[in-house]
PDB file of N, CA and C in Angstrom:
ATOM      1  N   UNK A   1      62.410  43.244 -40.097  1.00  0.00           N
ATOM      2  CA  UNK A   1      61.159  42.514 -39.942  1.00  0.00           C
ATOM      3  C   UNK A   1      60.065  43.278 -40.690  1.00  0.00           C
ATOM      4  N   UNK A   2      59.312  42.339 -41.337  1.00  0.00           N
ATOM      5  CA  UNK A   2      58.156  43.408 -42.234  1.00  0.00           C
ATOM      6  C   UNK A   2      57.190  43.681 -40.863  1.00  0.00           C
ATOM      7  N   UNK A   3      55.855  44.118 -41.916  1.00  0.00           N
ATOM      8  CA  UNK A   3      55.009  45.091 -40.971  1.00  0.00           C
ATOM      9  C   UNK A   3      54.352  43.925 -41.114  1.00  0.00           C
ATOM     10  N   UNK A   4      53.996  42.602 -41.553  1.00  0.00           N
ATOM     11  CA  UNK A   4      52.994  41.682 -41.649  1.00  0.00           C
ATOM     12  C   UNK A   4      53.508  40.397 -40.831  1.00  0.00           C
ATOM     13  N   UNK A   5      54.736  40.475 -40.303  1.00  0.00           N
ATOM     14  CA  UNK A   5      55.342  39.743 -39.163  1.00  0.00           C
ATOM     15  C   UNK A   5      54.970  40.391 -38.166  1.00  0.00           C
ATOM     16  N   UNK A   6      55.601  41.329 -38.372  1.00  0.00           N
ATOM     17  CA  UNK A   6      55.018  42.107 -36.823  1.00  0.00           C
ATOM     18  C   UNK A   6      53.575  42.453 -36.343  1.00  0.00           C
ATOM     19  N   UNK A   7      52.600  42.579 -37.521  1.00  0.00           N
ATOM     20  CA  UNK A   7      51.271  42.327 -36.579  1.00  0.00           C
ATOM     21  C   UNK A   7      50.835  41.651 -36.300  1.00  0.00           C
ATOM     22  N   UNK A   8      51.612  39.920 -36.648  1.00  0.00           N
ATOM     23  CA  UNK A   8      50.905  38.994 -36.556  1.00  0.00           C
ATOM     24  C   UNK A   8      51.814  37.949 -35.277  1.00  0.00           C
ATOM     25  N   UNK A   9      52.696  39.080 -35.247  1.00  0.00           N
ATOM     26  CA  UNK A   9      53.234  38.526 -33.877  1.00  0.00           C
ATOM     27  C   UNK A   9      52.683  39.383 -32.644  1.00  0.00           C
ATOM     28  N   UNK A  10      52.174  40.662 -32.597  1.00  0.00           N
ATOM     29  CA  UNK A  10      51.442  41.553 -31.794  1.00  0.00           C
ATOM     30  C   UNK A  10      49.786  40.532 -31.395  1.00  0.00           C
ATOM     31  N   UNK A  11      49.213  40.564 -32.485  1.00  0.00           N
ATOM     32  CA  UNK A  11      47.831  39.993 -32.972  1.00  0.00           C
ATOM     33  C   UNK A  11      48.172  38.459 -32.360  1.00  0.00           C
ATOM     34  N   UNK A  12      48.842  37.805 -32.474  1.00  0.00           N
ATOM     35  CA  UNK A  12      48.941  36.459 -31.666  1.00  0.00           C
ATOM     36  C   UNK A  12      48.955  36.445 -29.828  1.00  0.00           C
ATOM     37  N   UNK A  13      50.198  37.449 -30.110  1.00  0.00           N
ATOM     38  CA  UNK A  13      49.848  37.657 -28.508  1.00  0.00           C
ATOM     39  C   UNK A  13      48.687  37.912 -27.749  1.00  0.00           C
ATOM     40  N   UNK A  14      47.858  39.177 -28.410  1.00  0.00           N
ATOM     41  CA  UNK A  14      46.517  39.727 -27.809  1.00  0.00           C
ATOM     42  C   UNK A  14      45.684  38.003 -27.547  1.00  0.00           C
ATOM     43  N   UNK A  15      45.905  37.501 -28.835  1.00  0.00           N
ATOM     44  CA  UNK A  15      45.029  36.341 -28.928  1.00  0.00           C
ATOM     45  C   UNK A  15      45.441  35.559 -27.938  1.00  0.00           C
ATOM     46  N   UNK A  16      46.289  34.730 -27.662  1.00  0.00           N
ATOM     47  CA  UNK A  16      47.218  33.951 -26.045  1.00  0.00           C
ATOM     48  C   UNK A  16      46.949  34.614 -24.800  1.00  0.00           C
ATOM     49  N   UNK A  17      46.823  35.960 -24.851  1.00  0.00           N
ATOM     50  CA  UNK A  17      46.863  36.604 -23.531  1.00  0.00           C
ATOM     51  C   UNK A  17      45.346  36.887 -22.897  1.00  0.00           C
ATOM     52  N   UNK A  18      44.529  36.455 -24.227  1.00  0.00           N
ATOM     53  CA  UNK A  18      42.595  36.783 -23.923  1.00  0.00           C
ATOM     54  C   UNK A  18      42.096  35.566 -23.460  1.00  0.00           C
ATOM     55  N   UNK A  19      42.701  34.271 -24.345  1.00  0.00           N
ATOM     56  CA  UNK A  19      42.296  32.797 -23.743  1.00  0.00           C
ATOM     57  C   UNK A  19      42.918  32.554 -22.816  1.00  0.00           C
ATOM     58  N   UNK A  20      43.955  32.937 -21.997  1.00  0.00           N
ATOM     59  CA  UNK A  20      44.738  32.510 -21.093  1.00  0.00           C
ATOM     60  C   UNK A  20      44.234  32.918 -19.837  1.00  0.00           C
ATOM     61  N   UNK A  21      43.578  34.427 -20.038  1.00  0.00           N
ATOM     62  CA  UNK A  21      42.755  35.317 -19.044  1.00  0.00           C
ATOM     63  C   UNK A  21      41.522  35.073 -19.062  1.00  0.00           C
ATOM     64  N   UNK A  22      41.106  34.584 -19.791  1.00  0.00           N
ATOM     65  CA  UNK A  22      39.856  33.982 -19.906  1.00  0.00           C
ATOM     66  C   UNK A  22      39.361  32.457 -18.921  1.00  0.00           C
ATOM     67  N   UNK A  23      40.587  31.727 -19.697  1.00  0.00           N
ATOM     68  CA  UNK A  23      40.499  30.457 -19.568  1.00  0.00           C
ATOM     69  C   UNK A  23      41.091  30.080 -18.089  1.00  0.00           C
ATOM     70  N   UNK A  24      42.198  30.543 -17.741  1.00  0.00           N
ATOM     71  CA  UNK A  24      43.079  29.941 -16.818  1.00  0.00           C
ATOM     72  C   UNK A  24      43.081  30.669 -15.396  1.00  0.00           C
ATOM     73  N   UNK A  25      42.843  31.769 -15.744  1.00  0.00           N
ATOM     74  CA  UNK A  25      42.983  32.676 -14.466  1.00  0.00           C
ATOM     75  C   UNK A  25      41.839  33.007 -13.696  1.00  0.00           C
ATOM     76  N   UNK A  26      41.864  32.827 -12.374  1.00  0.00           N
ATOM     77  CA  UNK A  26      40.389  33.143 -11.524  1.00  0.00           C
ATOM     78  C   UNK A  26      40.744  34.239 -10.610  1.00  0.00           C
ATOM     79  N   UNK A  27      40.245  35.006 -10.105  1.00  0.00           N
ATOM     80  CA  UNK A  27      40.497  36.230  -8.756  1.00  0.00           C
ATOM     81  C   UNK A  27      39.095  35.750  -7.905  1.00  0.00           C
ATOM     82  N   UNK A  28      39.397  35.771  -6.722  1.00  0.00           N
ATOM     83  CA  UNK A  28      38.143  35.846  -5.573  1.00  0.00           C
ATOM     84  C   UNK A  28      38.506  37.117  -5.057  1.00  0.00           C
ATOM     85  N   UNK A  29      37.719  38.082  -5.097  1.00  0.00           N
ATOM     86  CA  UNK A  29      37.758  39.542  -4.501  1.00  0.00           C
ATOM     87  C   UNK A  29      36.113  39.933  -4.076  1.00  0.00           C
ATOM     88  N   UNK A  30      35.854  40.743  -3.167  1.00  0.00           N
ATOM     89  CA  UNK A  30      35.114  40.530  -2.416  1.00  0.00           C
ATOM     90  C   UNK A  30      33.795  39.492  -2.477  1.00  0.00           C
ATOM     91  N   UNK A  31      34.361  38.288  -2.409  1.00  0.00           N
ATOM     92  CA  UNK A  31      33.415  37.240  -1.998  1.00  0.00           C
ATOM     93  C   UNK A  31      32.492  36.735  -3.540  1.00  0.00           C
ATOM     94  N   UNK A  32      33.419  37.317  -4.519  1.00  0.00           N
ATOM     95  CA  UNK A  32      32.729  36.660  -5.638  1.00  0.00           C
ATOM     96  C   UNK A  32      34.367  36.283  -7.003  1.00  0.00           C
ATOM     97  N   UNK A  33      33.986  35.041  -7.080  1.00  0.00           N
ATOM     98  CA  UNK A  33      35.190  34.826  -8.007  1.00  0.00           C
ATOM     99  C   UNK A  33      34.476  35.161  -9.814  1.00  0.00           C
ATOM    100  N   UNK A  34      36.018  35.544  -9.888  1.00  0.00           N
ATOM    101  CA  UNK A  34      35.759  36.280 -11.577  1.00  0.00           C
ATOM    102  C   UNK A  34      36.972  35.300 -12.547  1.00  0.00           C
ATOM    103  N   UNK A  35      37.259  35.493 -13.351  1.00  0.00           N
ATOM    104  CA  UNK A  35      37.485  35.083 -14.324  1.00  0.00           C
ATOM    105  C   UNK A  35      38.804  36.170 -14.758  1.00  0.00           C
ATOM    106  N   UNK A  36      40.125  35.971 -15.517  1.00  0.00           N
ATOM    107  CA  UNK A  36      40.970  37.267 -15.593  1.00  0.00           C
ATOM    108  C   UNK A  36      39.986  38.161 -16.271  1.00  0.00           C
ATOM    109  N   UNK A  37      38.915  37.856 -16.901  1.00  0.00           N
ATOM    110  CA  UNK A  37      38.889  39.157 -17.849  1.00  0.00           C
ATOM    111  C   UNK A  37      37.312  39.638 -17.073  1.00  0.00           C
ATOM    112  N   UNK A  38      37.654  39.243 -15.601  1.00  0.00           N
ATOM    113  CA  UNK A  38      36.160  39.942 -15.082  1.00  0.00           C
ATOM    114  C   UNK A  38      34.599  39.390 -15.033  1.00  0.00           C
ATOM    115  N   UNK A  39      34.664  38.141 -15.529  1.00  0.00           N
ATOM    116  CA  UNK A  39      33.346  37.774 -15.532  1.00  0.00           C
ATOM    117  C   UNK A  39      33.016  36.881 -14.275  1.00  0.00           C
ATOM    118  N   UNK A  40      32.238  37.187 -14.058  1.00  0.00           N
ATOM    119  CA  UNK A  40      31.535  36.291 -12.650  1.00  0.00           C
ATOM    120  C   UNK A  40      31.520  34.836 -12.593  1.00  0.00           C
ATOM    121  N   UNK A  41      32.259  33.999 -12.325  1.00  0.00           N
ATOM    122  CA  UNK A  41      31.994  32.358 -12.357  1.00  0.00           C
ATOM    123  C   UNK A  41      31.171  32.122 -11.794  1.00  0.00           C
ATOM    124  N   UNK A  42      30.129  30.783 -12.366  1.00  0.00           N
ATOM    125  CA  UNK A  42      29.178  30.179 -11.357  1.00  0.00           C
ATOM    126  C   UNK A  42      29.180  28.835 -11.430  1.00  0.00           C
ATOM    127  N   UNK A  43      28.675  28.152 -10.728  1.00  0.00           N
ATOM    128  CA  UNK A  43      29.258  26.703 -10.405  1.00  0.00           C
ATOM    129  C   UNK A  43      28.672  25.654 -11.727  1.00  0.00           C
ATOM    130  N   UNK A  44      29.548  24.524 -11.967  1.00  0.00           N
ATOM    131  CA  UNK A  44      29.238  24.329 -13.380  1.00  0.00           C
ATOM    132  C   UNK A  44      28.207  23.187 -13.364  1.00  0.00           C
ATOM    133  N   UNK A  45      27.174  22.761 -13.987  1.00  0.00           N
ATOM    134  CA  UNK A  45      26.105  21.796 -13.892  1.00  0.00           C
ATOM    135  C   UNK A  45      26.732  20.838 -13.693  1.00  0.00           C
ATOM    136  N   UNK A  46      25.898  19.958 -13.028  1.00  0.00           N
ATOM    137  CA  UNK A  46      26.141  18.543 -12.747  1.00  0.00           C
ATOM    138  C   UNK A  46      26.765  17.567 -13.818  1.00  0.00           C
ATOM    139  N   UNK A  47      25.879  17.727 -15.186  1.00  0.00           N
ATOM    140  CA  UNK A  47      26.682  16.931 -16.897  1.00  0.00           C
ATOM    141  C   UNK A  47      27.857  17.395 -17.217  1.00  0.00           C
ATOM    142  N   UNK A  48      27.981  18.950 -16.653  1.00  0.00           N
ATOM    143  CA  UNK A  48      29.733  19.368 -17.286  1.00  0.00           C
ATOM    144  C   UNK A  48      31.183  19.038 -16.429  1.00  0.00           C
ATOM    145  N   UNK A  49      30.301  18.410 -15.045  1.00  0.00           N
ATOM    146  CA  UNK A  49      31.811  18.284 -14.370  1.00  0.00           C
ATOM    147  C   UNK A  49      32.132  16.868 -15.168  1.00  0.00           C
ATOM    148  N   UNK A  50      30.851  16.186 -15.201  1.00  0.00           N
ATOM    149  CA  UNK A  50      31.350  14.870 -15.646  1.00  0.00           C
ATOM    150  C   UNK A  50      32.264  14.988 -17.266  1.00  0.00           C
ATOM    151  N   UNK A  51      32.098  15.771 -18.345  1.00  0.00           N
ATOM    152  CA  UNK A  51      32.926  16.198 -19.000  1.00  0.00           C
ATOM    153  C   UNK A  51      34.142  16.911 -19.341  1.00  0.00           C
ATOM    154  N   UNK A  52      34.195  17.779 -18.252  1.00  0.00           N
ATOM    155  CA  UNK A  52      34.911  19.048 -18.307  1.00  0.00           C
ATOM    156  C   UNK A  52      36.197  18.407 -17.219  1.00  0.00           C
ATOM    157  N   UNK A  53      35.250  18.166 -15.665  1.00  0.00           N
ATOM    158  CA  UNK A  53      36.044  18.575 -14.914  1.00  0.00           C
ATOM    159  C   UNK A  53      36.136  19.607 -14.015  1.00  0.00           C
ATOM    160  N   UNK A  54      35.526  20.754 -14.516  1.00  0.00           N
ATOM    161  CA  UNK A  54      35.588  22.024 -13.996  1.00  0.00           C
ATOM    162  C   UNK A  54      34.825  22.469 -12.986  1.00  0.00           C
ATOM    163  N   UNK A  55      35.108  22.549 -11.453  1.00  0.00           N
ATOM    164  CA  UNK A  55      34.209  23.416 -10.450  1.00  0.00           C
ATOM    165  C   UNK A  55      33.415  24.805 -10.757  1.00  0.00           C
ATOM    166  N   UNK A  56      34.206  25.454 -11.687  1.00  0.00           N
ATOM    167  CA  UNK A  56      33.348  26.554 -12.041  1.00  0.00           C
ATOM    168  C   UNK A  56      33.485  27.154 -13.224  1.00  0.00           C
ATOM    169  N   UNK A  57      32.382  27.469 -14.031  1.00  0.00           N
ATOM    170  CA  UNK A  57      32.770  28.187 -15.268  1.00  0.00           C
ATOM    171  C   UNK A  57      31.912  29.090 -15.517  1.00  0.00           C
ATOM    172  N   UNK A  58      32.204  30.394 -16.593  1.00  0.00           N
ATOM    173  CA  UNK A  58      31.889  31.896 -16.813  1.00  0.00           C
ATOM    174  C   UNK A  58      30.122  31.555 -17.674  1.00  0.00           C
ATOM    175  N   UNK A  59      29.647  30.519 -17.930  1.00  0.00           N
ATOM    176  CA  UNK A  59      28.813  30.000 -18.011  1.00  0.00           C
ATOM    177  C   UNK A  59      28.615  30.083 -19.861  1.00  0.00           C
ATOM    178  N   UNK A  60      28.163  29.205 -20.644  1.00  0.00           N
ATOM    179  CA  UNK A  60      28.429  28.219 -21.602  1.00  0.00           C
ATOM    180  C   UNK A  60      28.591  29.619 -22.799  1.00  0.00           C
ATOM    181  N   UNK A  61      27.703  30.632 -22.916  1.00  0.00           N
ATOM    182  CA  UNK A  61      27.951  31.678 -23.745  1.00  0.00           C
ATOM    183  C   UNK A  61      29.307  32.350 -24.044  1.00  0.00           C
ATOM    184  N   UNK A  62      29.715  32.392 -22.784  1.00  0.00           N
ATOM    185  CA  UNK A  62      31.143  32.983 -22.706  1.00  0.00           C
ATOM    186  C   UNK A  62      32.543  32.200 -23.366  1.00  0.00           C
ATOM    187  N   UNK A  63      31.526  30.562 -23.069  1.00  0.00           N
ATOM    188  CA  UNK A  63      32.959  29.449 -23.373  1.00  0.00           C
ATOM    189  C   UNK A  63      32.591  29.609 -24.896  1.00  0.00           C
ATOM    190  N   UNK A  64      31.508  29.588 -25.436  1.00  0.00           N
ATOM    191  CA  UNK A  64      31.492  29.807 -26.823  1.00  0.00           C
ATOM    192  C   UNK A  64      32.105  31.085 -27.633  1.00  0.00           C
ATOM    193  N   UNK A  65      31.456  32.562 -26.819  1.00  0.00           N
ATOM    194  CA  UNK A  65      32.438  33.326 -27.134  1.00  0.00           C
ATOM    195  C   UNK A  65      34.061  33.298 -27.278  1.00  0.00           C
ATOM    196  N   UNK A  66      34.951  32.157 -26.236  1.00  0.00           N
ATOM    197  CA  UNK A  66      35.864  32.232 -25.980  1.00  0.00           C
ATOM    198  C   UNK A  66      36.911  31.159 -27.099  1.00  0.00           C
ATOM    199  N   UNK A  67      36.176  30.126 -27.705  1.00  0.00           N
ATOM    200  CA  UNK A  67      36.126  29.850 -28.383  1.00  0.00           C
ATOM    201  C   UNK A  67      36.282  30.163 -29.880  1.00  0.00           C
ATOM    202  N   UNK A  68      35.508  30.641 -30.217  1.00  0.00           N
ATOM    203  CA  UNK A  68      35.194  31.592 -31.146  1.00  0.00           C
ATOM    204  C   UNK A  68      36.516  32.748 -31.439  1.00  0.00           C
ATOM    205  N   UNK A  69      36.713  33.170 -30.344  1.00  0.00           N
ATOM    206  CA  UNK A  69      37.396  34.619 -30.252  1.00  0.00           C
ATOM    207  C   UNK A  69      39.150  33.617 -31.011  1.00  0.00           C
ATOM    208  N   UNK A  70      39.423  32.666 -29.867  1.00  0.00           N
ATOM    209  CA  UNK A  70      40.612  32.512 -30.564  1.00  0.00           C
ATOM    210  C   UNK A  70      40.673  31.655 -31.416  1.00  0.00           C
ATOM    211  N   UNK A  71      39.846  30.571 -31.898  1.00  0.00           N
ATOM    212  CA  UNK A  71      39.912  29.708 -33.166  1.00  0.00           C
ATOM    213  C   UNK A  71      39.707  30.850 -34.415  1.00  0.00           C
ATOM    214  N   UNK A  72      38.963  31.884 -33.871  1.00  0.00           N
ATOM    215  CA  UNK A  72      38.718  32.581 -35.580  1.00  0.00           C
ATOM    216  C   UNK A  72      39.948  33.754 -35.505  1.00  0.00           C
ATOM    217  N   UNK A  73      40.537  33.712 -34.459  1.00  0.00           N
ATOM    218  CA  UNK A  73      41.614  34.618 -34.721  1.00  0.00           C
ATOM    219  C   UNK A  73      42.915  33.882 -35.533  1.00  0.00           C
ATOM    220  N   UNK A  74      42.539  32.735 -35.184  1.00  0.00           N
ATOM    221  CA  UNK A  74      43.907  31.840 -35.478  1.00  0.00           C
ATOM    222  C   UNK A  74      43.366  31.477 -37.064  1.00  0.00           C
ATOM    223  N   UNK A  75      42.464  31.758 -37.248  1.00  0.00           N
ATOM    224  CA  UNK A  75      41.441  30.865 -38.730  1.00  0.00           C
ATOM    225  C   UNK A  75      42.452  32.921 -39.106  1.00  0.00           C
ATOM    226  N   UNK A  76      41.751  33.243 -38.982  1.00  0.00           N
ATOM    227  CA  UNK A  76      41.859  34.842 -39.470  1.00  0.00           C
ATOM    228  C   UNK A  76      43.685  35.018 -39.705  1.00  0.00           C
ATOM    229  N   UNK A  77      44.862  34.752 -38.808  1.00  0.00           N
ATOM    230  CA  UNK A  77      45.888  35.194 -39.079  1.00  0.00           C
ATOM    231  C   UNK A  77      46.645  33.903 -40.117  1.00  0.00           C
ATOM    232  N   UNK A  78      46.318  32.495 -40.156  1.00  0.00           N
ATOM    233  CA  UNK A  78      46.434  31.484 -41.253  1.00  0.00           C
ATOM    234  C   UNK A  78      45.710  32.028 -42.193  1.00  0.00           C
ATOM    235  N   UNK A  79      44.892  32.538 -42.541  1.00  0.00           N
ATOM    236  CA  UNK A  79      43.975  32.087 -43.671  1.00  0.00           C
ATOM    237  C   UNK A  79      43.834  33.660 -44.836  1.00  0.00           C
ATOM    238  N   UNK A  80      43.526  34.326 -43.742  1.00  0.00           N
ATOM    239  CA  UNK A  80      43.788  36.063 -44.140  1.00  0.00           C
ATOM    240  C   UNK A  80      45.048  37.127 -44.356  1.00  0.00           C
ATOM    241  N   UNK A  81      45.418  37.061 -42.985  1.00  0.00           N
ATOM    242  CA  UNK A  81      46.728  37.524 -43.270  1.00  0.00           C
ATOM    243  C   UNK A  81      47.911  37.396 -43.686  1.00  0.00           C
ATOM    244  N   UNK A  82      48.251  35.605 -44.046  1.00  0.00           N
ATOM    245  CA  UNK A  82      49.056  34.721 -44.177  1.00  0.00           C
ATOM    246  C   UNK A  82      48.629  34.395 -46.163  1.00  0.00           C
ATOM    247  N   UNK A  83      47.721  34.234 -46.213  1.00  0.00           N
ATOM    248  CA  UNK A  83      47.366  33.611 -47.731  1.00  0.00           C
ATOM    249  C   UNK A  83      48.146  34.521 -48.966  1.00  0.00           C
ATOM    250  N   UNK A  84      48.492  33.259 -49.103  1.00  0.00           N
ATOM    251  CA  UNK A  84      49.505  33.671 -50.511  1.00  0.00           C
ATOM    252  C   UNK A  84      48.496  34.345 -51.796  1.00  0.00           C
ATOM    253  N   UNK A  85      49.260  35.232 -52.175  1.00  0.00           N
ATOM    254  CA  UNK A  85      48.263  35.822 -53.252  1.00  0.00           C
ATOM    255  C   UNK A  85      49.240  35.616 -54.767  1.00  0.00           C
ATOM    256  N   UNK A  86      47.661  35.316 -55.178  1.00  0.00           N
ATOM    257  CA  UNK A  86      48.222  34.446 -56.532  1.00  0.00           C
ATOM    258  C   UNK A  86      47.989  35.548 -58.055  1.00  0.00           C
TER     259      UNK A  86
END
């Protein structure tokens, strides 16, 4: 296996395992629910349940950060690490 498979099978994972902890996972520990990666949830406005769905979210900065983090990782391992050189 080269070294450019293998970081981009390492580098995918980190990326799956940050939105997944981000996105999917909640903890309630002493009387305040967090998010896997620790952030404080707070209850989501009235316009986003009607969109979303969601009882609670890490509040709209974070979803953008979160966003961000894995579309440009995925833009970054297609586009950068992957691009054929001519």
């Amino acid at each position: 296996m080269s070294i450019k498979k293998f970081v981009t099978i390492i580098y995918f994972i980190i990326l799956i395992a940050g939105a997944l902890l981000g996105y999917f996972v909640t903890r309630f520990k002493e009387n305040i629910l967090t998010d896997g990666l620790g952030r404080k949830l707070y209850d989501s406005p009235k316009f986003l349940k009607y969109i979303w769905n969601d009882d609670y979210w890490a509040g709209f900065y974070w979803l953008m950060f979160d966003m961000i983090y894995l579309f440009g990782g995925i833009y970054f391992l297609v586009f950068v690490l992957w691009k054929d050189k001519k």
